[in-house]
N, C-alpha and C. Protein backbone atom coordinates (compact mmCIF):
# COMPACT_ATOMS: atom_id res chain seq x y z
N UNK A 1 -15.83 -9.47 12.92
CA UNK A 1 -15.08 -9.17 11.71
C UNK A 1 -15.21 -7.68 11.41
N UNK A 2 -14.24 -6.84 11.30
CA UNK A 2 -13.93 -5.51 10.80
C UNK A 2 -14.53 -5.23 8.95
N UNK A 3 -15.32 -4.43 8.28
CA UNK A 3 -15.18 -4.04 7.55
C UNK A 3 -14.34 -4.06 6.76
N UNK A 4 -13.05 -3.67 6.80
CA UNK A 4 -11.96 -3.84 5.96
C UNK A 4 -11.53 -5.15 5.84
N UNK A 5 -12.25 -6.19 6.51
CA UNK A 5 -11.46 -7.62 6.38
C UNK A 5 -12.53 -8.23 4.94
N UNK A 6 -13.26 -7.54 4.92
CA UNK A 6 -14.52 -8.04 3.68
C UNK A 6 -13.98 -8.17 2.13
N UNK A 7 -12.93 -6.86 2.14
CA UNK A 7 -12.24 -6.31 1.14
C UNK A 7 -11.53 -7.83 1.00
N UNK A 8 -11.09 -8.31 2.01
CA UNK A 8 -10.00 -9.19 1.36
C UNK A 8 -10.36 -10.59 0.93
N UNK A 9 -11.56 -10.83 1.92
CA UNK A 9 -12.13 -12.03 1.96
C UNK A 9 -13.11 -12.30 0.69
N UNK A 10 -13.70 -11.16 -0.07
CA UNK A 10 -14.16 -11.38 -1.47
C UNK A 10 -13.00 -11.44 -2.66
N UNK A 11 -12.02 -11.86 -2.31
CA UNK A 11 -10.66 -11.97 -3.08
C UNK A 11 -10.97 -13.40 -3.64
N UNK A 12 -10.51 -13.57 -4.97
CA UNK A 12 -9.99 -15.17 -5.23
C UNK A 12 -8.54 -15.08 -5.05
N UNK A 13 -8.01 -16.28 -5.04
CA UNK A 13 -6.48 -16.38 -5.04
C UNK A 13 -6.11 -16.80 -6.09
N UNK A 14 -4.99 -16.09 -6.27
CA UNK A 14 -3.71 -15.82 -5.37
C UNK A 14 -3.91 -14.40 -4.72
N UNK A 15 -4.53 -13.83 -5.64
CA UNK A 15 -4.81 -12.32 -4.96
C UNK A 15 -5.51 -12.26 -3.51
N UNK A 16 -6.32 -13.16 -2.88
CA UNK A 16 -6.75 -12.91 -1.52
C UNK A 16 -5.17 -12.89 -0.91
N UNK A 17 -4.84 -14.15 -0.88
CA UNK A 17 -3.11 -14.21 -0.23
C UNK A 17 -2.14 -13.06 -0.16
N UNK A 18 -2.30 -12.89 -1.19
CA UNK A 18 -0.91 -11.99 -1.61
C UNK A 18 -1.56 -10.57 -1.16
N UNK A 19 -2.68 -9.96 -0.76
CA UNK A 19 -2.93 -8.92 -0.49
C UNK A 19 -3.61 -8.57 1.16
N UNK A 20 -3.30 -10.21 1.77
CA UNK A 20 -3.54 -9.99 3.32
C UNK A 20 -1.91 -10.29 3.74
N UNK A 21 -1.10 -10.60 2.67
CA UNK A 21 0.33 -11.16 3.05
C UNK A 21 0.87 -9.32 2.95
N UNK A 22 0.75 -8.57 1.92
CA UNK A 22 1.26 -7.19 1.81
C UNK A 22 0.20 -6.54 3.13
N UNK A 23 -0.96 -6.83 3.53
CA UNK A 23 -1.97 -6.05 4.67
C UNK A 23 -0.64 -6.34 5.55
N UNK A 24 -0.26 -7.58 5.98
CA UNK A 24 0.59 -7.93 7.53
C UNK A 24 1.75 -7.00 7.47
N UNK A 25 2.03 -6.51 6.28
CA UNK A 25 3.75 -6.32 5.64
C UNK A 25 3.60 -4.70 6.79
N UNK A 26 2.18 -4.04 6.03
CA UNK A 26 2.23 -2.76 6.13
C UNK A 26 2.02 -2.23 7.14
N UNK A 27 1.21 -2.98 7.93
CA UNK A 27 0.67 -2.85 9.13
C UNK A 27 1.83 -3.00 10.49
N UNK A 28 3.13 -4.01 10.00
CA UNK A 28 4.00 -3.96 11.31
C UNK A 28 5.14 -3.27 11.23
N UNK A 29 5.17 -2.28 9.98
CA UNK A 29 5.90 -1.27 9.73
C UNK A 29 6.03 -0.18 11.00
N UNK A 30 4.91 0.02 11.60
CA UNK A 30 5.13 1.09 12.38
C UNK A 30 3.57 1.03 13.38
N UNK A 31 3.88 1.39 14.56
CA UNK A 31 2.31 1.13 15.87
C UNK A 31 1.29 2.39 15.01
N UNK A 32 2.12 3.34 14.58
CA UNK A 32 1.02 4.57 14.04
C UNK A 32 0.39 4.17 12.54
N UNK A 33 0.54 3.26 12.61
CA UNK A 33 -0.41 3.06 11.32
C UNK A 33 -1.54 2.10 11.28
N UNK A 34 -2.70 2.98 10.61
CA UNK A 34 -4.09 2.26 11.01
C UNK A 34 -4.53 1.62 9.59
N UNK A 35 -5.44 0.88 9.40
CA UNK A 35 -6.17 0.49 8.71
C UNK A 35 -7.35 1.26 8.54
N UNK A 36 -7.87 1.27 7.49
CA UNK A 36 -9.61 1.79 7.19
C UNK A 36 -9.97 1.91 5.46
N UNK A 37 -10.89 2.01 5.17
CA UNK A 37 -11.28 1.51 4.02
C UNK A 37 -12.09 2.95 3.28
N UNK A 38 -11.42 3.41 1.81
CA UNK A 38 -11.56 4.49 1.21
C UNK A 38 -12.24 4.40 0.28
N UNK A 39 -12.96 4.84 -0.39
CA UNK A 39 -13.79 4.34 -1.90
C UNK A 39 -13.32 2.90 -2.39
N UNK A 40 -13.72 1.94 -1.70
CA UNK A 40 -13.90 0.64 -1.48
C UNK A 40 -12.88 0.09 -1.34
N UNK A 41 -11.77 0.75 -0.94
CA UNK A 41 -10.16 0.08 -0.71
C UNK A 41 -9.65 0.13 -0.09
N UNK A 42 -8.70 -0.88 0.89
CA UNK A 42 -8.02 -0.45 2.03
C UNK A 42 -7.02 0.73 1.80
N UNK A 43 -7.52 1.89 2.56
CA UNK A 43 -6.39 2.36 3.24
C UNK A 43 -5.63 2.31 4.90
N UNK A 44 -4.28 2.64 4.17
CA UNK A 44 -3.13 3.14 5.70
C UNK A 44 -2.97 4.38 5.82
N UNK A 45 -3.35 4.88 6.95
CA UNK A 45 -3.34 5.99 7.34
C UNK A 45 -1.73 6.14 8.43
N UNK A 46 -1.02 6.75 8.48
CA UNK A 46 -0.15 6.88 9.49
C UNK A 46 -0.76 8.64 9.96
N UNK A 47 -0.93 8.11 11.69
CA UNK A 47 -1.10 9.45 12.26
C UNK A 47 -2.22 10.31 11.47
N UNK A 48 -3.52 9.55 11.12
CA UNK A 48 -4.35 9.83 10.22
C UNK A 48 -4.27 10.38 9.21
N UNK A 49 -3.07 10.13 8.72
CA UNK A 49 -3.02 11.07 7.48
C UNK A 49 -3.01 10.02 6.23
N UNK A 50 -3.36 9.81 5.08
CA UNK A 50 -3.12 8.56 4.22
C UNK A 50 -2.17 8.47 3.65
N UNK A 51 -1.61 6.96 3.73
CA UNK A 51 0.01 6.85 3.35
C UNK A 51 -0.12 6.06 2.45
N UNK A 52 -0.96 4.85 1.93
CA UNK A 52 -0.60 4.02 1.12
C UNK A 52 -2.25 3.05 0.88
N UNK A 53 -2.66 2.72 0.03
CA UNK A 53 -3.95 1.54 -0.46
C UNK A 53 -3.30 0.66 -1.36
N UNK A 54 -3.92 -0.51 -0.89
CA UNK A 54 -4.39 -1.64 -1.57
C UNK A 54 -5.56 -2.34 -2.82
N UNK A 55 -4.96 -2.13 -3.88
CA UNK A 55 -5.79 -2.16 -4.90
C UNK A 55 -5.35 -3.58 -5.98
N UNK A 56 -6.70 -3.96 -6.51
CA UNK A 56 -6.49 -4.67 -7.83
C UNK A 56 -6.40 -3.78 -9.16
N UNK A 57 -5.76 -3.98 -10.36
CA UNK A 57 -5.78 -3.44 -11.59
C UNK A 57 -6.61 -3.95 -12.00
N UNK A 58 -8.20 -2.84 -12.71
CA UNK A 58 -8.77 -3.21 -13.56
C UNK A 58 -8.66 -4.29 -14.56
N UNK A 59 -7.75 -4.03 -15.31
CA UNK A 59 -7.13 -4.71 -16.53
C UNK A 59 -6.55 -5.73 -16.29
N UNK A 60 -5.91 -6.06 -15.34
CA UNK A 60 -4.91 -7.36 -15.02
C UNK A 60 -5.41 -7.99 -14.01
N UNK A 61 -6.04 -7.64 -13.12
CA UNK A 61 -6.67 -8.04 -11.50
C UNK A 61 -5.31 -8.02 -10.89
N UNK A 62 -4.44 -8.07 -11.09
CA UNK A 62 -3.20 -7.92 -10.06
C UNK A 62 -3.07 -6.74 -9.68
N UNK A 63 -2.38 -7.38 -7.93
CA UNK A 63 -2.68 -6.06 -7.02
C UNK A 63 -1.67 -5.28 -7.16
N UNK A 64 -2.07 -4.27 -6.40
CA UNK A 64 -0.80 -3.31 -6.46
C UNK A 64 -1.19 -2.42 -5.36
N UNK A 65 0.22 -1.99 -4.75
CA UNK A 65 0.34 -0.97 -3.88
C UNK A 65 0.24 0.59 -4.31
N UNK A 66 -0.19 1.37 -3.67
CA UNK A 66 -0.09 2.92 -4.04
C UNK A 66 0.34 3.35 -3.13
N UNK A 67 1.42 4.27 -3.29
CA UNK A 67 1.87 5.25 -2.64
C UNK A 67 1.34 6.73 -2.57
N UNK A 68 0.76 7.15 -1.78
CA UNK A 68 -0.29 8.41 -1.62
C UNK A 68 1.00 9.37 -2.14
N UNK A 69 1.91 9.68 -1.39
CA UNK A 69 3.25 10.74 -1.36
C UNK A 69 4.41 9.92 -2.32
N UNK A 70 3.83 8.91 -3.66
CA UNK A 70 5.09 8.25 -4.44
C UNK A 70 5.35 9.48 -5.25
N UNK A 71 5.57 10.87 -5.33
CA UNK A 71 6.28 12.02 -6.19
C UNK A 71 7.68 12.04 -5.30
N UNK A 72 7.50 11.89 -3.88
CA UNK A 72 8.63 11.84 -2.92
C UNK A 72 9.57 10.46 -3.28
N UNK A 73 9.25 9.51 -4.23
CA UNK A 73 10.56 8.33 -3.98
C UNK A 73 10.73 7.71 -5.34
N UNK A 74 12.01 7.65 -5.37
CA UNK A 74 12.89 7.72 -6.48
C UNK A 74 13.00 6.40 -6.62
N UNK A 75 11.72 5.19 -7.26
CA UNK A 75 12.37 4.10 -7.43
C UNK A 75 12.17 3.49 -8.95
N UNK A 76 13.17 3.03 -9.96
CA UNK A 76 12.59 2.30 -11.14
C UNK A 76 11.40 1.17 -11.26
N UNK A 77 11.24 0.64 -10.10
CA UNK A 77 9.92 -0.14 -9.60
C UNK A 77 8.82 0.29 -9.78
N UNK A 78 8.79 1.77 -9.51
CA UNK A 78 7.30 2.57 -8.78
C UNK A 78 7.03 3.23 -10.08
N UNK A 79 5.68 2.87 -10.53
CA UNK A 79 4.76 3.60 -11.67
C UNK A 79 4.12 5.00 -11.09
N UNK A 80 4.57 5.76 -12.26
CA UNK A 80 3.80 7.22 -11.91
C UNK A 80 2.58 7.23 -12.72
N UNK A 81 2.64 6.98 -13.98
CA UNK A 81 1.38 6.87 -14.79
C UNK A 81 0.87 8.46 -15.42
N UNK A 82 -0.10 8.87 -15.54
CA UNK A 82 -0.77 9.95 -15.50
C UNK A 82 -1.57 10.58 -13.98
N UNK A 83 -0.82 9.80 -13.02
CA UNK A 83 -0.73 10.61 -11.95
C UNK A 83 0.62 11.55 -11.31
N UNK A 84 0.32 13.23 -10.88
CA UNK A 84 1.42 13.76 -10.70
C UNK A 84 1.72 13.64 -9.07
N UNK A 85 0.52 13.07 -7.71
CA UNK A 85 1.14 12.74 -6.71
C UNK A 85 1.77 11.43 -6.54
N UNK A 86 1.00 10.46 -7.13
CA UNK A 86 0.93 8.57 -6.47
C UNK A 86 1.59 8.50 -7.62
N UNK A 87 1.89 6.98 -7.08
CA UNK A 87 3.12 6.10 -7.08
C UNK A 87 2.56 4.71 -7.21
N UNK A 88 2.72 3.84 -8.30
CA UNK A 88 2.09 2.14 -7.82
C UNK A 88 3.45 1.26 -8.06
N UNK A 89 3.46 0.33 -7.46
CA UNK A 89 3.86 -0.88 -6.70
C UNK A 89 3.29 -2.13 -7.26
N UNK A 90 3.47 -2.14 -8.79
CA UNK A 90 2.72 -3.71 -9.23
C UNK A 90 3.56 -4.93 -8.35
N UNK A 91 2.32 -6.12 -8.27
CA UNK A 91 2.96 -7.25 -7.35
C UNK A 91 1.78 -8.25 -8.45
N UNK A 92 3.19 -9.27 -8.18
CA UNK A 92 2.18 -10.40 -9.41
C UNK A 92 2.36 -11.72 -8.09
N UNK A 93 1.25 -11.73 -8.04
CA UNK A 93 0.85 -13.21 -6.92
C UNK A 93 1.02 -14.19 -7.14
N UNK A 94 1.53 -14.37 -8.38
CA UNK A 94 2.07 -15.85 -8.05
C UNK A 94 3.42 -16.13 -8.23
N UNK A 95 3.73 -14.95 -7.62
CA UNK A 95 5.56 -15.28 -7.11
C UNK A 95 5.61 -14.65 -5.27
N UNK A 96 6.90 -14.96 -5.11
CA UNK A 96 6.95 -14.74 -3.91
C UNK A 96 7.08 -13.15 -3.77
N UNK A 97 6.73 -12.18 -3.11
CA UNK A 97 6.63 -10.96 -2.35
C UNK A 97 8.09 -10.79 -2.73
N UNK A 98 8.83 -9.32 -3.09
CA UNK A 98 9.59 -8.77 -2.41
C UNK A 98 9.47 -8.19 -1.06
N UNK A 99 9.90 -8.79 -0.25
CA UNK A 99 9.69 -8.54 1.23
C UNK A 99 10.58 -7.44 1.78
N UNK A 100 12.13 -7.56 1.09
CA UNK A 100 12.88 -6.56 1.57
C UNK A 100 12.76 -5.08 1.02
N UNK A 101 11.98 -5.12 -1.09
CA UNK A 101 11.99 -4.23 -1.33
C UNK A 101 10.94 -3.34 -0.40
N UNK A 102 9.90 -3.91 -0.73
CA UNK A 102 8.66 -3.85 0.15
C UNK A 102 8.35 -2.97 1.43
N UNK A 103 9.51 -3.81 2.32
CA UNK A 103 9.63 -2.62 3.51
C UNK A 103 10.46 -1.41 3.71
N UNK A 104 11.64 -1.54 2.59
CA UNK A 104 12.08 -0.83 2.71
C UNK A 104 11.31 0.31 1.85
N UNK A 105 10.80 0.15 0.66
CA UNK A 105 9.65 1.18 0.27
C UNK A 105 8.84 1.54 1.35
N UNK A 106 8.10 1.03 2.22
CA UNK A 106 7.26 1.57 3.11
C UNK A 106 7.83 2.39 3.96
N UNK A 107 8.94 2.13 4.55
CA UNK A 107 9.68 2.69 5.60
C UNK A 107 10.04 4.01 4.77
N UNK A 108 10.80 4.09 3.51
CA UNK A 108 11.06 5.37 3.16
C UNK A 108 10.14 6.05 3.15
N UNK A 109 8.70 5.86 2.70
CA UNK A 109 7.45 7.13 2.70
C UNK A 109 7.10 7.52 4.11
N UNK A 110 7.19 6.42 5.03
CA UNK A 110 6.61 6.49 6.17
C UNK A 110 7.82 7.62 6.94
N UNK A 111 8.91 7.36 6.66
CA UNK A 111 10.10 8.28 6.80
C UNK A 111 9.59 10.18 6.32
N UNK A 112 8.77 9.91 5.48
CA UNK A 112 8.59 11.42 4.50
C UNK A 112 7.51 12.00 5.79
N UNK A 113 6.58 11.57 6.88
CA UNK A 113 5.93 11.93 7.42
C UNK A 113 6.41 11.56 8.63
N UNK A 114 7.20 11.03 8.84
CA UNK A 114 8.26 10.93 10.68
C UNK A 114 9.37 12.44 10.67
N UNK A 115 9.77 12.34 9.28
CA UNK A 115 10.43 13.65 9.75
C UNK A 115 9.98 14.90 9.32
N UNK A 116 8.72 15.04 8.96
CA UNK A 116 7.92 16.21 8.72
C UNK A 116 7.81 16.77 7.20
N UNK A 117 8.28 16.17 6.81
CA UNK A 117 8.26 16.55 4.54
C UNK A 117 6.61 16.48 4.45
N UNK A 118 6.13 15.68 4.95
CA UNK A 118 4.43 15.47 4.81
C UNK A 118 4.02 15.46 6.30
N UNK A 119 3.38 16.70 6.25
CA UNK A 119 2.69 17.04 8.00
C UNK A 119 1.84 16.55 8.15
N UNK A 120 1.88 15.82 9.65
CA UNK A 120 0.40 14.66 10.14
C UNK A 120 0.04 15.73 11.49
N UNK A 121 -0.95 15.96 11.85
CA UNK A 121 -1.81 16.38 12.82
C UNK A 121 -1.06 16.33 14.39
């Protein structure tokens, strides 16, 4: 068992589910993107650079996605907050996934570092 699988497996559900169901989402987005685990949270790294974590909300326990580079994407979905880079992605687990928004959000950031807007190594 990997380290980062610990993260998920101390989950109750619906949140264990719904946040190894968004792990599969992110992960077959693209071969250059890795898994690894950041001040206790999964991150995705594409081309080692960090693209996106997996987090619960304090306040709500529902998870949510972050977008490392969300200043780059223009969606009414995506919370800026009192952050001026990231971007969150609330997801409430006990409905079904947007699957299409989902990837197509991933694919656009992952897009911001395929064509060079955010330089990877």
């Amino acid at each position: 068992m990997r380290d980062t699988d610990n993260y998920y497996l101390d989950k109750e559900e619906p949140n264990k589910s719904c946040l190894l169901a968004l792990r599969e989402v992110i992960l077959r987005q693209d071969d250059n993107v890795l898994e690894t685990r950041k001040w206790g949270m999964p991150c995705f790294c594409y081309k080692k650079k960090m693209f996106c974590y997996l987090w619960t909300d304090k306040k709500t326990d529902e998870p949510y996605l972050l977008m490392v580079e969300g200043k780059h994407l223009n969606h009414p979905e995506l919370e800026e907050g009192s952050r001026s880079r990231m971007k969150v992605f609330r997801v409430n687990p006990n409905k079904d996934l947007p699957i299409d928004f989902i990837e197509s959000l991933l694919n656009e950031a992952l897009d911001l570092y395929r064509n060079g807007t955010i330089k990877t190594k």
